[in-house]
C-alpha atoms as a PDB file:
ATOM      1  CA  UNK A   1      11.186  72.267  -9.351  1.00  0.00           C
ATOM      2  CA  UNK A   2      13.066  72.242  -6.535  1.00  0.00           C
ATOM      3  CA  UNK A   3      16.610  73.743  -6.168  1.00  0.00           C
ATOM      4  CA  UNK A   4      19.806  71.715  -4.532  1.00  0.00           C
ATOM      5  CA  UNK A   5      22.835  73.052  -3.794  1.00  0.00           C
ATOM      6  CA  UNK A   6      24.683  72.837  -7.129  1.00  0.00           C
ATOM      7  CA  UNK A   7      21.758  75.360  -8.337  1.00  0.00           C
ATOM      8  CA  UNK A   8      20.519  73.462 -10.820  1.00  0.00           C
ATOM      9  CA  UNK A   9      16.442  72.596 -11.908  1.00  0.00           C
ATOM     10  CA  UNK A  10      15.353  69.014 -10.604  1.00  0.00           C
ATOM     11  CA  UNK A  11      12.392  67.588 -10.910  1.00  0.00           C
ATOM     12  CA  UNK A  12      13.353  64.514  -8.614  1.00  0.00           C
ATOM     13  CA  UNK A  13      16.489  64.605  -6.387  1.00  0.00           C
ATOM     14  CA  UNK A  14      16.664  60.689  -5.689  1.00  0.00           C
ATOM     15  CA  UNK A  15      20.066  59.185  -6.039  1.00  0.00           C
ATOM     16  CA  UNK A  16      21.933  56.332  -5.680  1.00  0.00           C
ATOM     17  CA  UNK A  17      25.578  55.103  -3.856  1.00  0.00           C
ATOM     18  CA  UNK A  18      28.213  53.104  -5.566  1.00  0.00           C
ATOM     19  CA  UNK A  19      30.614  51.265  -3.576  1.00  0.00           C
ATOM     20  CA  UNK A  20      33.343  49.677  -4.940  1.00  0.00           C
ATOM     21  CA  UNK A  21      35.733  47.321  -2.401  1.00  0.00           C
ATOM     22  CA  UNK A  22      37.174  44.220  -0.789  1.00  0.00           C
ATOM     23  CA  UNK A  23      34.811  41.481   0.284  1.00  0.00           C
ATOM     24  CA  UNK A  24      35.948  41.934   3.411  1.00  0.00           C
ATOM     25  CA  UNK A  25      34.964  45.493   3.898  1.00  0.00           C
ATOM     26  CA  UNK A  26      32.104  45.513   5.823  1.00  0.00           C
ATOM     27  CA  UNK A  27      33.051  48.296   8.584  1.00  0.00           C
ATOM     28  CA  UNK A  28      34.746  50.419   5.352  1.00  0.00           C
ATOM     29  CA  UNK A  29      31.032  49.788   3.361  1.00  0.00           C
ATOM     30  CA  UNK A  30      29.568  51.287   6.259  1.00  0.00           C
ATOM     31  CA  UNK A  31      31.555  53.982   6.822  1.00  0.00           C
ATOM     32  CA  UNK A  32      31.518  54.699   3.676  1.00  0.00           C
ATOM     33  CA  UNK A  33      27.896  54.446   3.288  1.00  0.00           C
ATOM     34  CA  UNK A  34      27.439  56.424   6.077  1.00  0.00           C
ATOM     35  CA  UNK A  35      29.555  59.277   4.097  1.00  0.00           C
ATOM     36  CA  UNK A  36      27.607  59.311   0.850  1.00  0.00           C
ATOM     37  CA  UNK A  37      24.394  59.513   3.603  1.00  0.00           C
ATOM     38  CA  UNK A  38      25.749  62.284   5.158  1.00  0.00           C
ATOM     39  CA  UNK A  39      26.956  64.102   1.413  1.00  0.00           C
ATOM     40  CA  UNK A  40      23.186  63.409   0.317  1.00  0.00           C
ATOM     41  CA  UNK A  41      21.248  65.262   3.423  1.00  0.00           C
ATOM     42  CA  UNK A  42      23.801  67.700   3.386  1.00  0.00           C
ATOM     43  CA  UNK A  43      22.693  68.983  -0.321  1.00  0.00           C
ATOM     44  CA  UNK A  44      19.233  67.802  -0.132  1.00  0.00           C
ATOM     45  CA  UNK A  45      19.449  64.897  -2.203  1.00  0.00           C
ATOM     46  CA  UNK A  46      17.303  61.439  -1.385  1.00  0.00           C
ATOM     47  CA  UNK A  47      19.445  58.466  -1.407  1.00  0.00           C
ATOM     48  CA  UNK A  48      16.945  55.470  -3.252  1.00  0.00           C
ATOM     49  CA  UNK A  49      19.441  53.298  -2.483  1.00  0.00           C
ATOM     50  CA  UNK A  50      23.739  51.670  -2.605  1.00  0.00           C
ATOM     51  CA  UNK A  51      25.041  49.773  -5.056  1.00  0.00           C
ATOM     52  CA  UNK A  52      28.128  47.904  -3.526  1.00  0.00           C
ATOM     53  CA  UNK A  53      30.351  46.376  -5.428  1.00  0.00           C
ATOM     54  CA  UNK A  54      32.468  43.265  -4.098  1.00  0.00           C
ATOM     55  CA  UNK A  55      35.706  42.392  -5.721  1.00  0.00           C
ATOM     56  CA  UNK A  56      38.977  40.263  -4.870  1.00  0.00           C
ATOM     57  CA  UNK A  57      42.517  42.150  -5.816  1.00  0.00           C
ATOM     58  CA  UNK A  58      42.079  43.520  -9.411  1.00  0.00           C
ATOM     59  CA  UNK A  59      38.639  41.397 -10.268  1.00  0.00           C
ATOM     60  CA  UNK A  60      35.391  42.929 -11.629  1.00  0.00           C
ATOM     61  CA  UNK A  61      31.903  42.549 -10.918  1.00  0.00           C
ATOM     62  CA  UNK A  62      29.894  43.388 -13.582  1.00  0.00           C
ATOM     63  CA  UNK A  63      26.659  42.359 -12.384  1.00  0.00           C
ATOM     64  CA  UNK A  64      26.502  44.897  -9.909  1.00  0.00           C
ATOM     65  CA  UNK A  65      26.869  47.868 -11.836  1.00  0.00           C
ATOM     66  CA  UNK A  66      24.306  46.507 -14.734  1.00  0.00           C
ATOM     67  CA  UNK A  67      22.114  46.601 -11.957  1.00  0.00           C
ATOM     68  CA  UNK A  68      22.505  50.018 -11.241  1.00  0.00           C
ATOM     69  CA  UNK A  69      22.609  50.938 -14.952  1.00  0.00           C
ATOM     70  CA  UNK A  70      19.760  49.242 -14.893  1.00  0.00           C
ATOM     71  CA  UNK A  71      18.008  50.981 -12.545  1.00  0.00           C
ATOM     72  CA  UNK A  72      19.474  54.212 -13.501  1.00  0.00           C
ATOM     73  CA  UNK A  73      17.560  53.766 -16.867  1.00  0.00           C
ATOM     74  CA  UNK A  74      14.068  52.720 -15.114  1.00  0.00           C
ATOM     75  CA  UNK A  75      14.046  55.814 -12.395  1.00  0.00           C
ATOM     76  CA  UNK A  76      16.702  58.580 -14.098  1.00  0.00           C
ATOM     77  CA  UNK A  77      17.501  59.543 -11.398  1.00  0.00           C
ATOM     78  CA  UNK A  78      19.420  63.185 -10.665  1.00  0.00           C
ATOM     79  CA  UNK A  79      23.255  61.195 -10.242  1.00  0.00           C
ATOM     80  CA  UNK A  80      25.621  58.625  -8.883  1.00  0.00           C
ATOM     81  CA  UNK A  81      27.210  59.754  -5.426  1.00  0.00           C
ATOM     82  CA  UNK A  82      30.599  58.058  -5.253  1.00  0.00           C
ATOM     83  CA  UNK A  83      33.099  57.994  -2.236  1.00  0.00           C
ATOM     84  CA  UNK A  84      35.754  59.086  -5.363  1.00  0.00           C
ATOM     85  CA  UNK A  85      36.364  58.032  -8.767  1.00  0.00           C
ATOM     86  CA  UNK A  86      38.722  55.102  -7.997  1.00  0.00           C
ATOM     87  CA  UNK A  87      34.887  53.268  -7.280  1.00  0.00           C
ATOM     88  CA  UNK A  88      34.226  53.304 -10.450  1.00  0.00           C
ATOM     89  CA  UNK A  89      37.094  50.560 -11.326  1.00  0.00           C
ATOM     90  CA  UNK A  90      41.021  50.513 -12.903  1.00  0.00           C
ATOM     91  CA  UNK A  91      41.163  53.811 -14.787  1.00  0.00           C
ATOM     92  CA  UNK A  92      40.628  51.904 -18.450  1.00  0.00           C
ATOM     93  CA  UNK A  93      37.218  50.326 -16.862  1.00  0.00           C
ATOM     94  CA  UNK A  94      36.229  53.439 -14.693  1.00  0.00           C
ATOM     95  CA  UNK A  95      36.219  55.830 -18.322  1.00  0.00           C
ATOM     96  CA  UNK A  96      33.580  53.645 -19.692  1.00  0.00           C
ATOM     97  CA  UNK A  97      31.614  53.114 -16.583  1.00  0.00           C
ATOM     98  CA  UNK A  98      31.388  57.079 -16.590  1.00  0.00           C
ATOM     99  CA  UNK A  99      30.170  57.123 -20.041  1.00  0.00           C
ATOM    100  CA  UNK A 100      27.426  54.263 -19.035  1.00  0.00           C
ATOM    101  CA  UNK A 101      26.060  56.458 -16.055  1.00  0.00           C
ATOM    102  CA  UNK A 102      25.717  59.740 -18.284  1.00  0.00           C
ATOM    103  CA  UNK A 103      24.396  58.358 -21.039  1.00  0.00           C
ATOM    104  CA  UNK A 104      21.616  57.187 -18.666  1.00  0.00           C
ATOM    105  CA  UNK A 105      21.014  60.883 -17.775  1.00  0.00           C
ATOM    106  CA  UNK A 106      22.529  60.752 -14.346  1.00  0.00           C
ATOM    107  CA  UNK A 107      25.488  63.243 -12.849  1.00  0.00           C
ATOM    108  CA  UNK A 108      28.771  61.381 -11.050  1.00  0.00           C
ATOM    109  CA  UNK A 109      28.705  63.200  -7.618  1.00  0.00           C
ATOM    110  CA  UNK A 110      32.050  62.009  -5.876  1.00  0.00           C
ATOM    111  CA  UNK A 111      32.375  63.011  -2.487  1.00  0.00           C
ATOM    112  CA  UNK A 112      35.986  63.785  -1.847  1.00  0.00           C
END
């Protein structure tokens, strides 16, 4: 097993982004993406793939995060790597969409 910066056994360090944002946010996906990229080869993690979320002022979408439950469930992977929290949803939505990810097995990385 190989060893990652939060010291901890891993048998595979494959991860995946979550995005959460406007529909317009194309250049703030990227940069964001780009960030979570960055987190990821920075403590040796593989990023499999992001998850990003579209939503119009205070609208859900849950199709995109049953998708990465999903695949969360089919590759358990080591985590979720987040931009922050606030991806996750309103606060009363974001507690149970923490609870989804580590019941699949997965850690909630956030990166600031």
């Amino acid at each position: 097993m190989a060893r990652i910066t939060e010291r901890q056994p891993v048998g595979s360090p494959v991860v995946f982004g979550y995005l959460r944002g406007p529909a317009t946010g194309d250049r703030r996906d990227l940069a964001l993406s780009a960030a979570i990229k960055a987190y990821c080869d920075q403590h040796e993690l593989f990023l499999g793939g992001v998850f990003t979320e579209r939503v119009g002022v205070g609208d859900l979408n849950d199709s995109v995060f049953a998708n990465l439950i999903a695949e969360l469930r089919v590759m358990q992977p080591y985590g979720v790597v987040l931009p922050s929290r606030s991806h996750l949803g309103p606060p009363n939505v974001a507690v149970s969409r923490e609870e989804q990810i580590s019941t699949c097995g997965a850690l909630l990385i956030a990166v600031r």
